[in-house]
C-alpha atoms as a PDB file:
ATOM      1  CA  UNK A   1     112.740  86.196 123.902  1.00  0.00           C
ATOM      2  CA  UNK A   2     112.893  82.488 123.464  1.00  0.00           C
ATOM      3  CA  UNK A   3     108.940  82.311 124.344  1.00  0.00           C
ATOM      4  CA  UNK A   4     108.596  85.224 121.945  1.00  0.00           C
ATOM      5  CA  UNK A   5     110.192  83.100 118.878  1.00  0.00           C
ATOM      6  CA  UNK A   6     107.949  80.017 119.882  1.00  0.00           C
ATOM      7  CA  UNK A   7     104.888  82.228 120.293  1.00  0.00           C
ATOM      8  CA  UNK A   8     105.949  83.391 116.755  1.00  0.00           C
ATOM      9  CA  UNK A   9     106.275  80.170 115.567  1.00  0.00           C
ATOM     10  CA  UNK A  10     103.082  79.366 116.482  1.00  0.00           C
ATOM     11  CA  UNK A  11     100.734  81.761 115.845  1.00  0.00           C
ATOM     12  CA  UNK A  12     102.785  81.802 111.136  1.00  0.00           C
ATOM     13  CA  UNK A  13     101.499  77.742 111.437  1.00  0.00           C
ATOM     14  CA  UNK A  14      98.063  79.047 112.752  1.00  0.00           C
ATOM     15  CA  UNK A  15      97.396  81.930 111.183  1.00  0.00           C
ATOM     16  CA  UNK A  16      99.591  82.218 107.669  1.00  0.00           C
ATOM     17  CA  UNK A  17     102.190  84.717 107.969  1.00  0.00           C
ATOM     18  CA  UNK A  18     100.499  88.000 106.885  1.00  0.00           C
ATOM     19  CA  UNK A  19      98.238  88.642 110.281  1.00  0.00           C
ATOM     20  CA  UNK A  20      97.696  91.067 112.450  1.00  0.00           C
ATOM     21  CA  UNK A  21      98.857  88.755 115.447  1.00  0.00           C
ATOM     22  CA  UNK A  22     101.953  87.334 114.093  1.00  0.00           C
ATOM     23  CA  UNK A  23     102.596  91.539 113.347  1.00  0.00           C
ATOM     24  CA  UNK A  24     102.181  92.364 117.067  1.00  0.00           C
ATOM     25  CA  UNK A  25     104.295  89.386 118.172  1.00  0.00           C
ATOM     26  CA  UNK A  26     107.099  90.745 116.229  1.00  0.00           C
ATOM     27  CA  UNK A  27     106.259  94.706 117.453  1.00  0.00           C
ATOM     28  CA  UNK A  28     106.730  93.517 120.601  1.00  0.00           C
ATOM     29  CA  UNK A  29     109.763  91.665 120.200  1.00  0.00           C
ATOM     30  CA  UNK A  30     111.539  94.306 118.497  1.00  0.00           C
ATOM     31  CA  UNK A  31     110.461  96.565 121.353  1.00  0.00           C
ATOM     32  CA  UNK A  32     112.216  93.815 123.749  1.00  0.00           C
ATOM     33  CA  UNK A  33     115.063  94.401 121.625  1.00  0.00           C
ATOM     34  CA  UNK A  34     115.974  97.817 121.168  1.00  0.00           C
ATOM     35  CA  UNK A  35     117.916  98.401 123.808  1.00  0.00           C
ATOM     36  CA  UNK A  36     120.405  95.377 123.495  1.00  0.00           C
ATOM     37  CA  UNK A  37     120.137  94.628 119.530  1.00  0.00           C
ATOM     38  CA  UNK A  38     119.266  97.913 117.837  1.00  0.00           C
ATOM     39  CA  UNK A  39     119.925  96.205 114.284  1.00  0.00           C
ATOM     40  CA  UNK A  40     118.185  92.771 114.795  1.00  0.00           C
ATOM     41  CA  UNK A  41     115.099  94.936 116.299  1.00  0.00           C
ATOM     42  CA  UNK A  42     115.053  97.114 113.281  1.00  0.00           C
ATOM     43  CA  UNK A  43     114.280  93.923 111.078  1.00  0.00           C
ATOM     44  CA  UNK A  44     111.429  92.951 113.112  1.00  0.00           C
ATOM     45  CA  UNK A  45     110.012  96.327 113.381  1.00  0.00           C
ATOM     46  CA  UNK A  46     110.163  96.696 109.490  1.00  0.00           C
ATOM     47  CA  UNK A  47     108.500  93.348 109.017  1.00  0.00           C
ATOM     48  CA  UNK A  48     105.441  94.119 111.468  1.00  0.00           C
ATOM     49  CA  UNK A  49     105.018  97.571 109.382  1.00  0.00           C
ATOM     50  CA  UNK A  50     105.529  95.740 106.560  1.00  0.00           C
ATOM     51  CA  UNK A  51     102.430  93.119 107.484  1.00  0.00           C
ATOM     52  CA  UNK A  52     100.604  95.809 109.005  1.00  0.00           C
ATOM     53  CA  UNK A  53     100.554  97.460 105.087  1.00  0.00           C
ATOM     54  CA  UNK A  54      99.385  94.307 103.671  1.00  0.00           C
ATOM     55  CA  UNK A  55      96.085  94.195 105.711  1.00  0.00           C
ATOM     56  CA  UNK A  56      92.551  95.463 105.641  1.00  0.00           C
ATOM     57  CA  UNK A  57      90.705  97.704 107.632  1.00  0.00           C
ATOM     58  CA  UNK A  58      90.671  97.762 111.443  1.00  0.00           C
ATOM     59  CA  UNK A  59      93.905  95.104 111.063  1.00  0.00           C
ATOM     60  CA  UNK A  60      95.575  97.400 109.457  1.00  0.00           C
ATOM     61  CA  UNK A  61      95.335 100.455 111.452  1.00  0.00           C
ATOM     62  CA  UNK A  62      95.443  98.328 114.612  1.00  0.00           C
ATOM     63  CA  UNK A  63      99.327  97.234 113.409  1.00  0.00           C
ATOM     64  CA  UNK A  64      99.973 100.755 112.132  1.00  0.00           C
ATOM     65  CA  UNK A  65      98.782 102.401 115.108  1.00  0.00           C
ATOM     66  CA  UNK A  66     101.261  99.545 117.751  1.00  0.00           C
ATOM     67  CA  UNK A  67     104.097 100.415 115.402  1.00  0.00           C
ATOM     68  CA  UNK A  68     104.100 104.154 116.038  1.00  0.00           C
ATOM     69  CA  UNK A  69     103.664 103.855 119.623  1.00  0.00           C
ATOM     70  CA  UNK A  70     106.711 100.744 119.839  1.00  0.00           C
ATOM     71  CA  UNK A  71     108.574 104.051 117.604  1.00  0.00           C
ATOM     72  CA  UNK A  72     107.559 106.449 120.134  1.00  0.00           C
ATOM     73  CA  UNK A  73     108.987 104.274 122.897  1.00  0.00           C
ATOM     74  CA  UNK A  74     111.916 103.806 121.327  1.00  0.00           C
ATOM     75  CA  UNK A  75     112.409 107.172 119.875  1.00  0.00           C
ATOM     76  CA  UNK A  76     112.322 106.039 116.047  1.00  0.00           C
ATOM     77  CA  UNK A  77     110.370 108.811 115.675  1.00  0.00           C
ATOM     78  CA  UNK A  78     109.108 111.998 116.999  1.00  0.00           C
ATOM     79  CA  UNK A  79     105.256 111.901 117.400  1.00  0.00           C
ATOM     80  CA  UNK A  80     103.020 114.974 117.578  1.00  0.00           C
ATOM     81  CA  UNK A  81     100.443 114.648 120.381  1.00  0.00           C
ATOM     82  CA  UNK A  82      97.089 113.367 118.564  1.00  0.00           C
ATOM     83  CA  UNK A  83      93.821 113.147 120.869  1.00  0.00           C
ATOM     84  CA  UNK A  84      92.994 109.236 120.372  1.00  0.00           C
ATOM     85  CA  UNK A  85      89.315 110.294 121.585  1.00  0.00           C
ATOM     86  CA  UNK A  86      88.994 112.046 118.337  1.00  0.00           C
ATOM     87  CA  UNK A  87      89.977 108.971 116.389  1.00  0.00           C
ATOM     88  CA  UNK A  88      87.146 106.328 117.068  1.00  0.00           C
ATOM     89  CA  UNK A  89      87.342 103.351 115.010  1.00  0.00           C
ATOM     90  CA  UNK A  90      84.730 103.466 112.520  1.00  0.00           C
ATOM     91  CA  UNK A  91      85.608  99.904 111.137  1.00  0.00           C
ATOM     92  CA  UNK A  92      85.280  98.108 114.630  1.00  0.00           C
ATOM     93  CA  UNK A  93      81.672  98.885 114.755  1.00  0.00           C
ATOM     94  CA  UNK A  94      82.002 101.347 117.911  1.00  0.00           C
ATOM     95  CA  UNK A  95      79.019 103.298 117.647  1.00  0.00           C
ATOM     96  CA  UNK A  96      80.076 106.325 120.245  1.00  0.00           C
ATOM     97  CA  UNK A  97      80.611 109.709 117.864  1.00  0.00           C
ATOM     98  CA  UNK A  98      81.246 113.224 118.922  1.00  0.00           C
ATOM     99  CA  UNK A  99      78.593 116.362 117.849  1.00  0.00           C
ATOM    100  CA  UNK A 100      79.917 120.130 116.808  1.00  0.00           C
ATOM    101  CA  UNK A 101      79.011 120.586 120.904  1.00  0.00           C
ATOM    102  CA  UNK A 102      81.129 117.993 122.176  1.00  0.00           C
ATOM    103  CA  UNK A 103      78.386 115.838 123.329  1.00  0.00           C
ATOM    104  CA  UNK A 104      78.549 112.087 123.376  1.00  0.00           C
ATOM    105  CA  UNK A 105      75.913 110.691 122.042  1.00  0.00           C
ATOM    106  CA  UNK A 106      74.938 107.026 121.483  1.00  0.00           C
ATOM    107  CA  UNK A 107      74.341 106.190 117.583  1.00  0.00           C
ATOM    108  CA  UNK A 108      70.923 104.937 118.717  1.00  0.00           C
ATOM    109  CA  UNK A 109      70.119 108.506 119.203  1.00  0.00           C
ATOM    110  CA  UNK A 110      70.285 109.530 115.921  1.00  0.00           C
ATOM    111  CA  UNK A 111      68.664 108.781 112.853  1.00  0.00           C
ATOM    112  CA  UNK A 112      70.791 106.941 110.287  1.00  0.00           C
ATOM    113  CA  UNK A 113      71.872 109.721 107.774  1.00  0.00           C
ATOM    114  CA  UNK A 114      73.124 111.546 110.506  1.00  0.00           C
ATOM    115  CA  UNK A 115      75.345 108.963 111.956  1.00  0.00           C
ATOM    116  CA  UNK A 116      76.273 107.868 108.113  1.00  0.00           C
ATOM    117  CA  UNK A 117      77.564 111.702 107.773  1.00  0.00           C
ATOM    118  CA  UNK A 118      79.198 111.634 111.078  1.00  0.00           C
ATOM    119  CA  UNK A 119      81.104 108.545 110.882  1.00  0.00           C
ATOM    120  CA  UNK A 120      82.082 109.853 107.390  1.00  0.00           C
ATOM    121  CA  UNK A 121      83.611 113.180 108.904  1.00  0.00           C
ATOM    122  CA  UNK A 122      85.484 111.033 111.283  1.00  0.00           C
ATOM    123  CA  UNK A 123      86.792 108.315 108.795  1.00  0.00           C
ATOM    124  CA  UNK A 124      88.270 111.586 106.720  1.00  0.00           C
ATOM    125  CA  UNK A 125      89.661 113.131 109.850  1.00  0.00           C
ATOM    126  CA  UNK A 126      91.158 109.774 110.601  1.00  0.00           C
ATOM    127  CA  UNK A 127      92.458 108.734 107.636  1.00  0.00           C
ATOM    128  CA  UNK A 128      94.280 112.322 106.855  1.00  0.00           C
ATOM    129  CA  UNK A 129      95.613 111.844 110.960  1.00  0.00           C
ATOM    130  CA  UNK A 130      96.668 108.139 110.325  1.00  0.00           C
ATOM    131  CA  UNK A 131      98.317 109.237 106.642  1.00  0.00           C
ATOM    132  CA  UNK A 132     100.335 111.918 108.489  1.00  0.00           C
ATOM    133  CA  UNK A 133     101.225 109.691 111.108  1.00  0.00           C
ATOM    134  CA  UNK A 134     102.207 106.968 109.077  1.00  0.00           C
ATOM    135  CA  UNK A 135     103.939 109.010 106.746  1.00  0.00           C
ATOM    136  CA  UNK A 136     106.052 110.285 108.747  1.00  0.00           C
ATOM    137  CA  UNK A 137     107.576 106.931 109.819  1.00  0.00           C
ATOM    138  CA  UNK A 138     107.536 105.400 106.212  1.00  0.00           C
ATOM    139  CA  UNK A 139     109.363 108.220 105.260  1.00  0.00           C
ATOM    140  CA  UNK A 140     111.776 107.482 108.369  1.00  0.00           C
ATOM    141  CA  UNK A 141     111.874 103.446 107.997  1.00  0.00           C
ATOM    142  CA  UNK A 142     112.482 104.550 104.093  1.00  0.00           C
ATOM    143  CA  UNK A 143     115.253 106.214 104.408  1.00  0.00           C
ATOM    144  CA  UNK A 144     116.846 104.354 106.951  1.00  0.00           C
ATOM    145  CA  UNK A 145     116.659 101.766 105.216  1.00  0.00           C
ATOM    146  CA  UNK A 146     117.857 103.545 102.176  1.00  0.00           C
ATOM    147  CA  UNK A 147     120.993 104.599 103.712  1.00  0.00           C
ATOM    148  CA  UNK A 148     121.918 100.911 104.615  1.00  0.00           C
ATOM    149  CA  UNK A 149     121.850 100.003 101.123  1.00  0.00           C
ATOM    150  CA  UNK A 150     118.810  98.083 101.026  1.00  0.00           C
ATOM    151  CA  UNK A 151     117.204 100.136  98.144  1.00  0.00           C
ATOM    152  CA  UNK A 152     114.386  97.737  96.969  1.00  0.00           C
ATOM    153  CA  UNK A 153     112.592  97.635 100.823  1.00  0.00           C
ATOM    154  CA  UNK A 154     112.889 101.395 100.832  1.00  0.00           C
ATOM    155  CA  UNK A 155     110.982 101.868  97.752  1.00  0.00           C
ATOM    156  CA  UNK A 156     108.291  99.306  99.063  1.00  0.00           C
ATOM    157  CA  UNK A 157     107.617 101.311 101.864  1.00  0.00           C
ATOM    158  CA  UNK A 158     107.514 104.599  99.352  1.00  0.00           C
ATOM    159  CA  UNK A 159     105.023 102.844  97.267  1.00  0.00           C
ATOM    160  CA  UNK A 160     103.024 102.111 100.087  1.00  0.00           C
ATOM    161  CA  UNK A 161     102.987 105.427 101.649  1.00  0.00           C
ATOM    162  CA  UNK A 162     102.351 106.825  97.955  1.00  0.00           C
ATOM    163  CA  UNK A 163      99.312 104.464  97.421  1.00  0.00           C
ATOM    164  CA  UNK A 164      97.586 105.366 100.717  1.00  0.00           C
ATOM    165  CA  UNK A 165      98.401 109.620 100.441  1.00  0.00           C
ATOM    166  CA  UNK A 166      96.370 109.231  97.145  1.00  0.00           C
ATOM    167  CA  UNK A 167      93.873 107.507  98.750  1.00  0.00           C
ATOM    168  CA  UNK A 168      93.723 109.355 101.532  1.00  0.00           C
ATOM    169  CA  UNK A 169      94.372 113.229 100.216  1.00  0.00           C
ATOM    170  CA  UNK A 170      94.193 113.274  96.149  1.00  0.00           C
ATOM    171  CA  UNK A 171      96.741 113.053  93.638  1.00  0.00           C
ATOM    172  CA  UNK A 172      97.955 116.654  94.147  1.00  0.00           C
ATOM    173  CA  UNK A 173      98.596 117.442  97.606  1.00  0.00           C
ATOM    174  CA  UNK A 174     101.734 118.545  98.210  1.00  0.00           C
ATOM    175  CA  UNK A 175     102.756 116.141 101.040  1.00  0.00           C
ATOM    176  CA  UNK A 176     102.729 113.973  98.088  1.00  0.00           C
ATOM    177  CA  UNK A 177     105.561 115.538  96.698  1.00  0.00           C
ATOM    178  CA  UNK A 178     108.064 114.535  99.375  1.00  0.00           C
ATOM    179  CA  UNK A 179     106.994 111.016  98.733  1.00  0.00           C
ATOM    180  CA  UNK A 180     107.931 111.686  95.327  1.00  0.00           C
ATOM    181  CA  UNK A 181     111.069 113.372  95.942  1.00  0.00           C
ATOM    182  CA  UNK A 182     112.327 110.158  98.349  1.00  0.00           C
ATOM    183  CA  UNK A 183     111.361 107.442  95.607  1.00  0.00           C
ATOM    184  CA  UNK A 184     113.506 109.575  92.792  1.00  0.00           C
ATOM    185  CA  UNK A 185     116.490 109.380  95.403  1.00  0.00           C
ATOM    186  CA  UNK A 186     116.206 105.372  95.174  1.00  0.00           C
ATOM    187  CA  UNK A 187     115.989 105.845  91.651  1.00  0.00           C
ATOM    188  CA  UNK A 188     119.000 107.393  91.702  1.00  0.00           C
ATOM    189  CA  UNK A 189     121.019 105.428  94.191  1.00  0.00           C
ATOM    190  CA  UNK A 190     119.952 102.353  91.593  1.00  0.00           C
ATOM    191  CA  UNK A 191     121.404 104.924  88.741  1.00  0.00           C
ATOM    192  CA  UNK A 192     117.981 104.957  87.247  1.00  0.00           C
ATOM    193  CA  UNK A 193     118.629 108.939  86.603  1.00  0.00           C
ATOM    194  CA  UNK A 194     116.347 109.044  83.565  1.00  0.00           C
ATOM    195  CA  UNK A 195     113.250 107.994  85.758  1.00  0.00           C
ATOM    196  CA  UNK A 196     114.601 110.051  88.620  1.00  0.00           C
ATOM    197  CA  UNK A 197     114.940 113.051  86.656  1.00  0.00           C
ATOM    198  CA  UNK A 198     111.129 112.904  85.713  1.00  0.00           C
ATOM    199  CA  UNK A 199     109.936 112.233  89.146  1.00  0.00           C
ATOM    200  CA  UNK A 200     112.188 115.276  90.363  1.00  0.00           C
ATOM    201  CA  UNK A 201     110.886 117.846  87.395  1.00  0.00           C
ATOM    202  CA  UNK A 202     107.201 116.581  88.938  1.00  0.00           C
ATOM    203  CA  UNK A 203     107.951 117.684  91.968  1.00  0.00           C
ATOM    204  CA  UNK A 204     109.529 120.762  90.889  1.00  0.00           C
ATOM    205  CA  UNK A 205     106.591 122.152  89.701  1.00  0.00           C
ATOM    206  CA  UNK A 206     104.351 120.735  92.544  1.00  0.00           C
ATOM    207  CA  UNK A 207     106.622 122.528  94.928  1.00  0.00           C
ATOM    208  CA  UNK A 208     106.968 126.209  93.318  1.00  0.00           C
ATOM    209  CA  UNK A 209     103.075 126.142  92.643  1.00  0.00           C
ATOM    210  CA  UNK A 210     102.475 125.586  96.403  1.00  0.00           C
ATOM    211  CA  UNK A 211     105.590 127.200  98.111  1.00  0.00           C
ATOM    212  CA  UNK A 212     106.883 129.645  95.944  1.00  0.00           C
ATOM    213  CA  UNK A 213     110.376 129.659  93.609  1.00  0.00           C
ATOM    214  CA  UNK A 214     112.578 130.781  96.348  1.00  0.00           C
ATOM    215  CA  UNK A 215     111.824 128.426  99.094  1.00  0.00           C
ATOM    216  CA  UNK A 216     114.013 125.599 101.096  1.00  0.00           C
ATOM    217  CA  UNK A 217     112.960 123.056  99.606  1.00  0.00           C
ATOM    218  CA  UNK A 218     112.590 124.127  96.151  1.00  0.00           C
ATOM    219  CA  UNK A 219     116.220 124.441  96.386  1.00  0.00           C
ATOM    220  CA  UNK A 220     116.890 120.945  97.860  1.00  0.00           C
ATOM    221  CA  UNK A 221     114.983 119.842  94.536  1.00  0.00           C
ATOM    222  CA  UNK A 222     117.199 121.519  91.992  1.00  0.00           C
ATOM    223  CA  UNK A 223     119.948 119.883  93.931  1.00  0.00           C
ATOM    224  CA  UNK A 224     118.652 116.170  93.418  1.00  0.00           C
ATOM    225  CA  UNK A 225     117.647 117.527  89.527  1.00  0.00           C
ATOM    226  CA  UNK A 226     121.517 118.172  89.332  1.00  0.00           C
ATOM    227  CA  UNK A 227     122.155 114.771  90.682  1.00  0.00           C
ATOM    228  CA  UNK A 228     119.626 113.313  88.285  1.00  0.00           C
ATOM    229  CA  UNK A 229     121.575 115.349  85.059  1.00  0.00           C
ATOM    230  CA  UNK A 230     125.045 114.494  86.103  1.00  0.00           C
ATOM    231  CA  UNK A 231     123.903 110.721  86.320  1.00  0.00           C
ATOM    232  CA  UNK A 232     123.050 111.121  82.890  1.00  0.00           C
ATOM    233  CA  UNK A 233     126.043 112.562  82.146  1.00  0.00           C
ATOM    234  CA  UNK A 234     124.741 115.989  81.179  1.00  0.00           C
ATOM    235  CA  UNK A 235     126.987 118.158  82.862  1.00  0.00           C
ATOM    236  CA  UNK A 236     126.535 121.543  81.841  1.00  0.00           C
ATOM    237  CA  UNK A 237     122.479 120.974  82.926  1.00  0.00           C
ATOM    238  CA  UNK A 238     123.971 119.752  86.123  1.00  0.00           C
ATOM    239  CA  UNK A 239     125.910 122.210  86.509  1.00  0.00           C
ATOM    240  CA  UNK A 240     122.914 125.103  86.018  1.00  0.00           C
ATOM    241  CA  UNK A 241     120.576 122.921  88.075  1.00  0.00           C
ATOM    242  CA  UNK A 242     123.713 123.023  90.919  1.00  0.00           C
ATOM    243  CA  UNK A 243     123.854 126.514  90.733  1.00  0.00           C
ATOM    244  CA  UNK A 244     120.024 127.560  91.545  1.00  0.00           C
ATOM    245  CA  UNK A 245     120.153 125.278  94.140  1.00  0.00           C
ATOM    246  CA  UNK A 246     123.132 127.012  95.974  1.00  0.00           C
ATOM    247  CA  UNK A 247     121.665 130.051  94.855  1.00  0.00           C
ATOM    248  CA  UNK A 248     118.053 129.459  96.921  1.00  0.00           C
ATOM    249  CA  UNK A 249     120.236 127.551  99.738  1.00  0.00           C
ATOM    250  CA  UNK A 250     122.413 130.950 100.328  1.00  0.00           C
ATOM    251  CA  UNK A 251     119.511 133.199 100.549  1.00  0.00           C
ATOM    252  CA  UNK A 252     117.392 130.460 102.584  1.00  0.00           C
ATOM    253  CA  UNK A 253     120.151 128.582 105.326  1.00  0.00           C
ATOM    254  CA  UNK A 254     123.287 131.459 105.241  1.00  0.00           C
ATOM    255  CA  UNK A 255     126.400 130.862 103.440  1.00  0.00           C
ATOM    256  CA  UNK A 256     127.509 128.483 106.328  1.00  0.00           C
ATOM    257  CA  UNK A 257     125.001 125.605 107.015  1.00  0.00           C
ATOM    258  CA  UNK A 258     126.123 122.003 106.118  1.00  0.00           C
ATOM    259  CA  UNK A 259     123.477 121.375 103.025  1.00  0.00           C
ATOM    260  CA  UNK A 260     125.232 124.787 101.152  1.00  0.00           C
ATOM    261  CA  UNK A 261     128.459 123.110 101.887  1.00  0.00           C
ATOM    262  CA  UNK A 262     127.228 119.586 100.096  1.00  0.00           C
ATOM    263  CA  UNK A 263     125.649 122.017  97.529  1.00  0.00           C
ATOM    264  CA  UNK A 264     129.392 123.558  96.841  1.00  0.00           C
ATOM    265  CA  UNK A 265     130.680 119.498  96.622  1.00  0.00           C
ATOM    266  CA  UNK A 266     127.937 118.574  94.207  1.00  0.00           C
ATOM    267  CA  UNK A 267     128.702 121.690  91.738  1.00  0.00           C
ATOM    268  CA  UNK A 268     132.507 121.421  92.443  1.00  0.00           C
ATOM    269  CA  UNK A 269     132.560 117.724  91.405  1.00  0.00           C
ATOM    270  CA  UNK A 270     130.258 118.637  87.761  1.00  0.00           C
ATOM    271  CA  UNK A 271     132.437 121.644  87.105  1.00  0.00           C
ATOM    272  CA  UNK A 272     135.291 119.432  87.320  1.00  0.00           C
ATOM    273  CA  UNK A 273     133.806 116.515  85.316  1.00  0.00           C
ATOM    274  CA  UNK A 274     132.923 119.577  82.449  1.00  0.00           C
ATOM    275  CA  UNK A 275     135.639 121.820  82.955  1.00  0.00           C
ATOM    276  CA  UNK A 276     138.733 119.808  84.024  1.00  0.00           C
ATOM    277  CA  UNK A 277     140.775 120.175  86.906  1.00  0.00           C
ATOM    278  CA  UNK A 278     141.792 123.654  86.153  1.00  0.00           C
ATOM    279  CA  UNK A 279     138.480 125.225  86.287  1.00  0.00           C
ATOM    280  CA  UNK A 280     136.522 126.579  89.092  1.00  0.00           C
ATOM    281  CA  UNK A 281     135.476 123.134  90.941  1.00  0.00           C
ATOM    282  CA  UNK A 282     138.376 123.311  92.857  1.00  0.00           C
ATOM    283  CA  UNK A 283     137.209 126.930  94.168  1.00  0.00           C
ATOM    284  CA  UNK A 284     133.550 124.900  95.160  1.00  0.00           C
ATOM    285  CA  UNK A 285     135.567 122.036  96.928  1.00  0.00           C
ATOM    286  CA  UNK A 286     136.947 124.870  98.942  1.00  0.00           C
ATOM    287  CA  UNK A 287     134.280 126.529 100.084  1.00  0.00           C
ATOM    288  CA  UNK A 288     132.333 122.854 100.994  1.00  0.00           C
ATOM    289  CA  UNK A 289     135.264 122.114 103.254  1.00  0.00           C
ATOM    290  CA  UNK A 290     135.870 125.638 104.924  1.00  0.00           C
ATOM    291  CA  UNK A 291     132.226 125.364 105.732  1.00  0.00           C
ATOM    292  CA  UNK A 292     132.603 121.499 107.126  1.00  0.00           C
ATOM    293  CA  UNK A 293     135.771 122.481 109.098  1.00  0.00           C
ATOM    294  CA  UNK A 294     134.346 125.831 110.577  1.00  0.00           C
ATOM    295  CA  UNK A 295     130.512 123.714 111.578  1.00  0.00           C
ATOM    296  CA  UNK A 296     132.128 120.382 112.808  1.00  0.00           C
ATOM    297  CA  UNK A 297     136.076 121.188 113.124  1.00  0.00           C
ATOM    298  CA  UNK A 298     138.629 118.730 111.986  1.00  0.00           C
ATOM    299  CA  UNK A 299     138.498 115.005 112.344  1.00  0.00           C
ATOM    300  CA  UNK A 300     134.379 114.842 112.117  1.00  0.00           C
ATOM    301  CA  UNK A 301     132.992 112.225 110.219  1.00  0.00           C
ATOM    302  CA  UNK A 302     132.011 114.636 108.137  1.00  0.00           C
ATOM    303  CA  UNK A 303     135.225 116.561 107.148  1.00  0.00           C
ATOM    304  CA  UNK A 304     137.115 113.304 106.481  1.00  0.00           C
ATOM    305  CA  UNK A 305     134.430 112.055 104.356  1.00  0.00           C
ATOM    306  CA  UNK A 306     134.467 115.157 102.721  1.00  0.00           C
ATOM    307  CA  UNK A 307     138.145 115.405 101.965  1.00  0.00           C
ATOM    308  CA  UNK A 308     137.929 111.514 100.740  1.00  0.00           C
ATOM    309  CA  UNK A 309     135.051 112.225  98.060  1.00  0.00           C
ATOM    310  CA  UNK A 310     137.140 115.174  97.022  1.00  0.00           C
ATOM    311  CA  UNK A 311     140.451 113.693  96.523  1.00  0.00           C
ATOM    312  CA  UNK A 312     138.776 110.583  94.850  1.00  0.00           C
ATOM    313  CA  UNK A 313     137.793 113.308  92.336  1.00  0.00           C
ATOM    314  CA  UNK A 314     140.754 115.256  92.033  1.00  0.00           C
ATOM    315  CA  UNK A 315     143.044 111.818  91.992  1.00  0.00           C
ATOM    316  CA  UNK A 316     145.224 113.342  94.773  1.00  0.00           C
ATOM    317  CA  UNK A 317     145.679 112.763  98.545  1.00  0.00           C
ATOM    318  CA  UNK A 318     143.629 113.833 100.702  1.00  0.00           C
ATOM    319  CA  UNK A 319     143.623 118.313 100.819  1.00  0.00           C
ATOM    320  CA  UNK A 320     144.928 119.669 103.862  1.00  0.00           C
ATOM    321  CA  UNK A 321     143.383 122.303 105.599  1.00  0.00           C
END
């Protein structure tokens, strides 16, 4: 590792510190790592990606495409099987392209419009491949990231992945929503809940266009809208927003999965914030921690951290079961 650092050192005097070497150096350090330093590899990992972003053309995707397989290696992330042989790189010059047939044929073999179209078919094909790829593990390094507290780098690496979907897909394709959907949760974790809550209504609409009114994940949207009002401190919205989220989660997961149970906490802690303590969110506090107790059984992470958030509401000790 010591070689590694020097190697480092090196090649950030040589080369400036955004390049595509000093990125690999790191990706393979942080590979080193994983197994004996998960956090400290983590860093490094994130700071390759994060060069890799900053780069041009063949750089770029040559960083991008290291990371995903040092994340494959060290399960970061779950890869779907891609054929590599269908992803020549058009920006290194390599002039071998495939025909409808299968054929390989040499780009001296065909005239120029009809390598110009083929190489454009294959720089689509790779660029939607290498968005969904890469999207995935922004999304992933995002939210990891997210849930350590480190809010600004998440929403980088949203921005990013935002930037190159639109580039890559169009403004209005749907996968864009999710990207959407993650950036209003930073929003809100930085209780920016008026921004959030326009991001969120964006989505909204993008989602029930595309997948219908009743779906997952329309529900998980009016959940995070609820979030969004009750930052605001609009309540009764919440508390409506709340409701057709558990209502789509019931039909959707069953009245027993963990997200209807955090659905029941969310709309338990707005009915108490609108109604008092002696209206129904005691009843939704109930039926989150039944559900908790009867998924993960008592002394889970879960079911403690469950009974803290909802004696911190209530101003009581912690409710027995």
């Amino acid at each position: 590792m010591e070689l590694y650092r020097k190697a480092l050192e090196i090649q950030r005097e040589t080369f400036g510190k955004i390049h595509p070497e000093v990125a690999s150096t790191l990706l393979t350090m942080a590979s080193d790592l994983f197994d004996r330093d998960e956090h400290e590899a983590m860093n490094m990992f994130v700071k390759a990606v994060s060069i890799g972003l900053q780069l041009d053309g063949a750089d770029r995707e040559d960083v991008i495409f290291e990371g995903l397989e040092v994340a494959a290696i060290n399960n970061i992330h779950q890869l779907n099987d891609i054929d590599r042989d269908e992803l020549p790189s058009v920006a290194r010059g390599e002039a071998i392209i495939k025909t409808r047939k299968g054929r390989v044929v040499k780009a001296k073999d065909c005239s120029t419009e009809q390598v110009s179209q083929r190489q454009e078919r294959i720089r689509t094909k790779k660029a939607l491949n290498l968005i969904y790829m890469v999207g995935n593990i922004l999304l992933k390094l995002g939210r990891i990231i997210r849930e350590g507290g480190t809010h600004g780098q998440a929403m980088y690496f949203y921005q990013h992945l935002l930037k190159a979907q639109v580039e890559a897909l169009g403004a209005d394709h749907p996968l864009i929503a999710c990207t959407h959907l993650n950036i209003g949760i930073v929003l809100c974790d930085q209780s920016k809940f008026d921004e959030a809550f326009l991001i969120f209504q964006k989505v909204l609409l993008v989602q029930q266009q595309v997948l219908g009114s009743h779906h997952e994940d329309v529900g998980l949207t009016y959940g995070y809208i609820g979030r969004a009002l009750f930052g605001q401190g609009k309540h009764g919205e919440s508390i409506q927003s709340y409701q057709k989220a558990l209502k789509i989660e019931l039909r959707t997961l069953g009245n027993r999965h963990p997200d209807v149970a955090n659905t029941y906490f969310c709309l338990g802690r707005a009915l108490v914030d609108h109604q008092g303590h002696g209206g129904d969110g005691r009843k939704m506090f109930k039926e989150a921690l039944d559900i908790l107790l009867e998924t993960y059984g008592e002394g889970h992470t879960a079911v403690i951290e469950m009974k803290t958030g909802i004696s911190e509401i209530l101003g009581m000790e912690s409710p027995s079961t």
